[in-house]
C-alpha atoms as a PDB file:
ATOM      1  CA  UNK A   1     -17.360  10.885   0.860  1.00  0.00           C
ATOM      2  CA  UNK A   2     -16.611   7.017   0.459  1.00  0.00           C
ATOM      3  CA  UNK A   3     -13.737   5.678  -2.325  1.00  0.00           C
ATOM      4  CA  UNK A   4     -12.190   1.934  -2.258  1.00  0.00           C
ATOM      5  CA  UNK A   5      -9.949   0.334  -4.411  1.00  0.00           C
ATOM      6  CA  UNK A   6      -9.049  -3.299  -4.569  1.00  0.00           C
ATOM      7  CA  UNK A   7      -5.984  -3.726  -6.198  1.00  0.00           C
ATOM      8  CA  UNK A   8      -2.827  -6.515  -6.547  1.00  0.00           C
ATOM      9  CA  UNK A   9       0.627  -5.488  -6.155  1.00  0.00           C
ATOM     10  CA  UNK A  10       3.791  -7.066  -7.516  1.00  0.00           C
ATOM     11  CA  UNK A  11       7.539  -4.917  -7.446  1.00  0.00           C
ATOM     12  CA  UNK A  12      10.595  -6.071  -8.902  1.00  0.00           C
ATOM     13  CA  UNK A  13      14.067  -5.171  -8.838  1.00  0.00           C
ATOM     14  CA  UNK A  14      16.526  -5.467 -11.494  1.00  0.00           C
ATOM     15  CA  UNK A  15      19.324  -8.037 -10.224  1.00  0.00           C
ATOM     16  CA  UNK A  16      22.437  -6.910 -11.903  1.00  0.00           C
ATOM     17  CA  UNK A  17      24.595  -9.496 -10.629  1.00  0.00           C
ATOM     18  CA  UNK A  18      22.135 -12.267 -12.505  1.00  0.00           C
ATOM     19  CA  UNK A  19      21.203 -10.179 -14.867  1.00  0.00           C
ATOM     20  CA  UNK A  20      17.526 -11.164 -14.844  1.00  0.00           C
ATOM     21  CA  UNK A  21      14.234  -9.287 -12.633  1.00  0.00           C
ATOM     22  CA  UNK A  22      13.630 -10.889  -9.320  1.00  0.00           C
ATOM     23  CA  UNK A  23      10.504 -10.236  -7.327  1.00  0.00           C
ATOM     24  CA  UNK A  24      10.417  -7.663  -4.149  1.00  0.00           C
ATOM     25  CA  UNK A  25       7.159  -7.860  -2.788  1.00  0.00           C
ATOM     26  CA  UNK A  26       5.115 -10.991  -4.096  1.00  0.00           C
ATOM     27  CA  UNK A  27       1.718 -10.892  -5.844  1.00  0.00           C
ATOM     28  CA  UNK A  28      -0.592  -9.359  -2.716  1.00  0.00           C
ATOM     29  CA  UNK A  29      -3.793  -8.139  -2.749  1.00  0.00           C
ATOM     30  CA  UNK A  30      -5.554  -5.875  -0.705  1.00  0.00           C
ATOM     31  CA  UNK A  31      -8.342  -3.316  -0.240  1.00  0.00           C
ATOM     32  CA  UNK A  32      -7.850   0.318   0.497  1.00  0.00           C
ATOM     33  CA  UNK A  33     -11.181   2.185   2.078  1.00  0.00           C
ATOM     34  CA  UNK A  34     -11.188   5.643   2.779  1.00  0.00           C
ATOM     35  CA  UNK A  35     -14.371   7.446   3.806  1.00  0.00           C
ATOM     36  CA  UNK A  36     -14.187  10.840   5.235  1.00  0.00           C
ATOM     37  CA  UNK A  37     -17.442  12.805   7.537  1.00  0.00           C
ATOM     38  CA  UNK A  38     -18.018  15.675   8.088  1.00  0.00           C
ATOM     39  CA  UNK A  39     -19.902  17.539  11.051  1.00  0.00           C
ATOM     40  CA  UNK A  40     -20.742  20.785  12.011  1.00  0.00           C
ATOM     41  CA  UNK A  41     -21.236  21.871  15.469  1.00  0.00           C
ATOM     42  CA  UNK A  42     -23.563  24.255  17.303  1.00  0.00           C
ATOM     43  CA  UNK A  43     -20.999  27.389  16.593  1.00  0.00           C
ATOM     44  CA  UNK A  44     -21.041  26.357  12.774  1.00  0.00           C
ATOM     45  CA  UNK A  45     -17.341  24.976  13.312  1.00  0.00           C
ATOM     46  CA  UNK A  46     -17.075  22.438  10.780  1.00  0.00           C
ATOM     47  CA  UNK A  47     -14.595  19.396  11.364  1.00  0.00           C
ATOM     48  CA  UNK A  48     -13.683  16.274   9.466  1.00  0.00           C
ATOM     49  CA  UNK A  49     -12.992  12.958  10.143  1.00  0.00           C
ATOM     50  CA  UNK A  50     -11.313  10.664   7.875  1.00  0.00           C
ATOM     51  CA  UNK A  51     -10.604   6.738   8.289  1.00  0.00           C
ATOM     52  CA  UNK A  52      -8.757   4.655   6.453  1.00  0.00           C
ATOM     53  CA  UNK A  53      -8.754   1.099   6.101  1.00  0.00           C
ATOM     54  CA  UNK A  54      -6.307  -1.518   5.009  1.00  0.00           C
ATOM     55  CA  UNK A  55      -7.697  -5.113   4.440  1.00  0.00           C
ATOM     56  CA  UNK A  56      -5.910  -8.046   2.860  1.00  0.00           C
ATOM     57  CA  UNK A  57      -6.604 -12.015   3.537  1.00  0.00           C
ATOM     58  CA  UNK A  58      -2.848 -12.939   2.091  1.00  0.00           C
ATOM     59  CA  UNK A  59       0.108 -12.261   3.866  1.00  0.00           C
ATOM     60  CA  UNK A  60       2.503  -9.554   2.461  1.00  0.00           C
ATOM     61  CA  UNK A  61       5.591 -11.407   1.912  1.00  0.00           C
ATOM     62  CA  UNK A  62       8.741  -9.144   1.165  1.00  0.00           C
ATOM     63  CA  UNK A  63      12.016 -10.934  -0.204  1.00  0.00           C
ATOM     64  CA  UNK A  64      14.880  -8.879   1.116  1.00  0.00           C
ATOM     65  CA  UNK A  65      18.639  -9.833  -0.949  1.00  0.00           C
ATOM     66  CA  UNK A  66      22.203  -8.426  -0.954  1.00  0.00           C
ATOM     67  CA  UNK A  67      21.553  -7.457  -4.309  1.00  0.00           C
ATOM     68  CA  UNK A  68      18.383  -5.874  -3.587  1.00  0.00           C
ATOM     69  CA  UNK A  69      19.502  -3.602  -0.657  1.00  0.00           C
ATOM     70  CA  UNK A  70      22.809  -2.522  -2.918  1.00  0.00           C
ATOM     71  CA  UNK A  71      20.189  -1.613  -5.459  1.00  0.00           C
ATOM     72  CA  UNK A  72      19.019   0.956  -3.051  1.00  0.00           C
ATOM     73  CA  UNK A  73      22.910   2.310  -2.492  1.00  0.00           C
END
């Protein structure tokens, strides 16, 4: 079995102090690829093997505030 996703991520976080959405983790995209084997053995014991991959060409840039930590109080 094989599955991938490309995707874009973007989380905000409601500042109540300026009343107004600020950004968490920037616009990022990445790739996610999973692919899972499977193999079977001379005594019919079956095992599986799964990998997963992460890929992304722009950095992952986080934006870490007072306000944003006490949102997590």
């Amino acid at each position: 079995m094989k599955a991938s996703l490309a995707s874009d991520m973007l989380v905000n976080y409601f500042n109540i102090q300026k009343v107004m959405w600020e950004p968490f983790i920037e616009t990022w995209d990445f790739k996610l690829d999973v692919i899972r084997t499977q193999s079977q053995s001379s005594f019919l014991n079956t095992s599986a093997v799964t990998d997963i991959h992460l890929t992304s060409t722009p950095q992952l840039n986080l934006n870490l505030t007072v306000p944003g930590i006490e949102v997590h109080n």
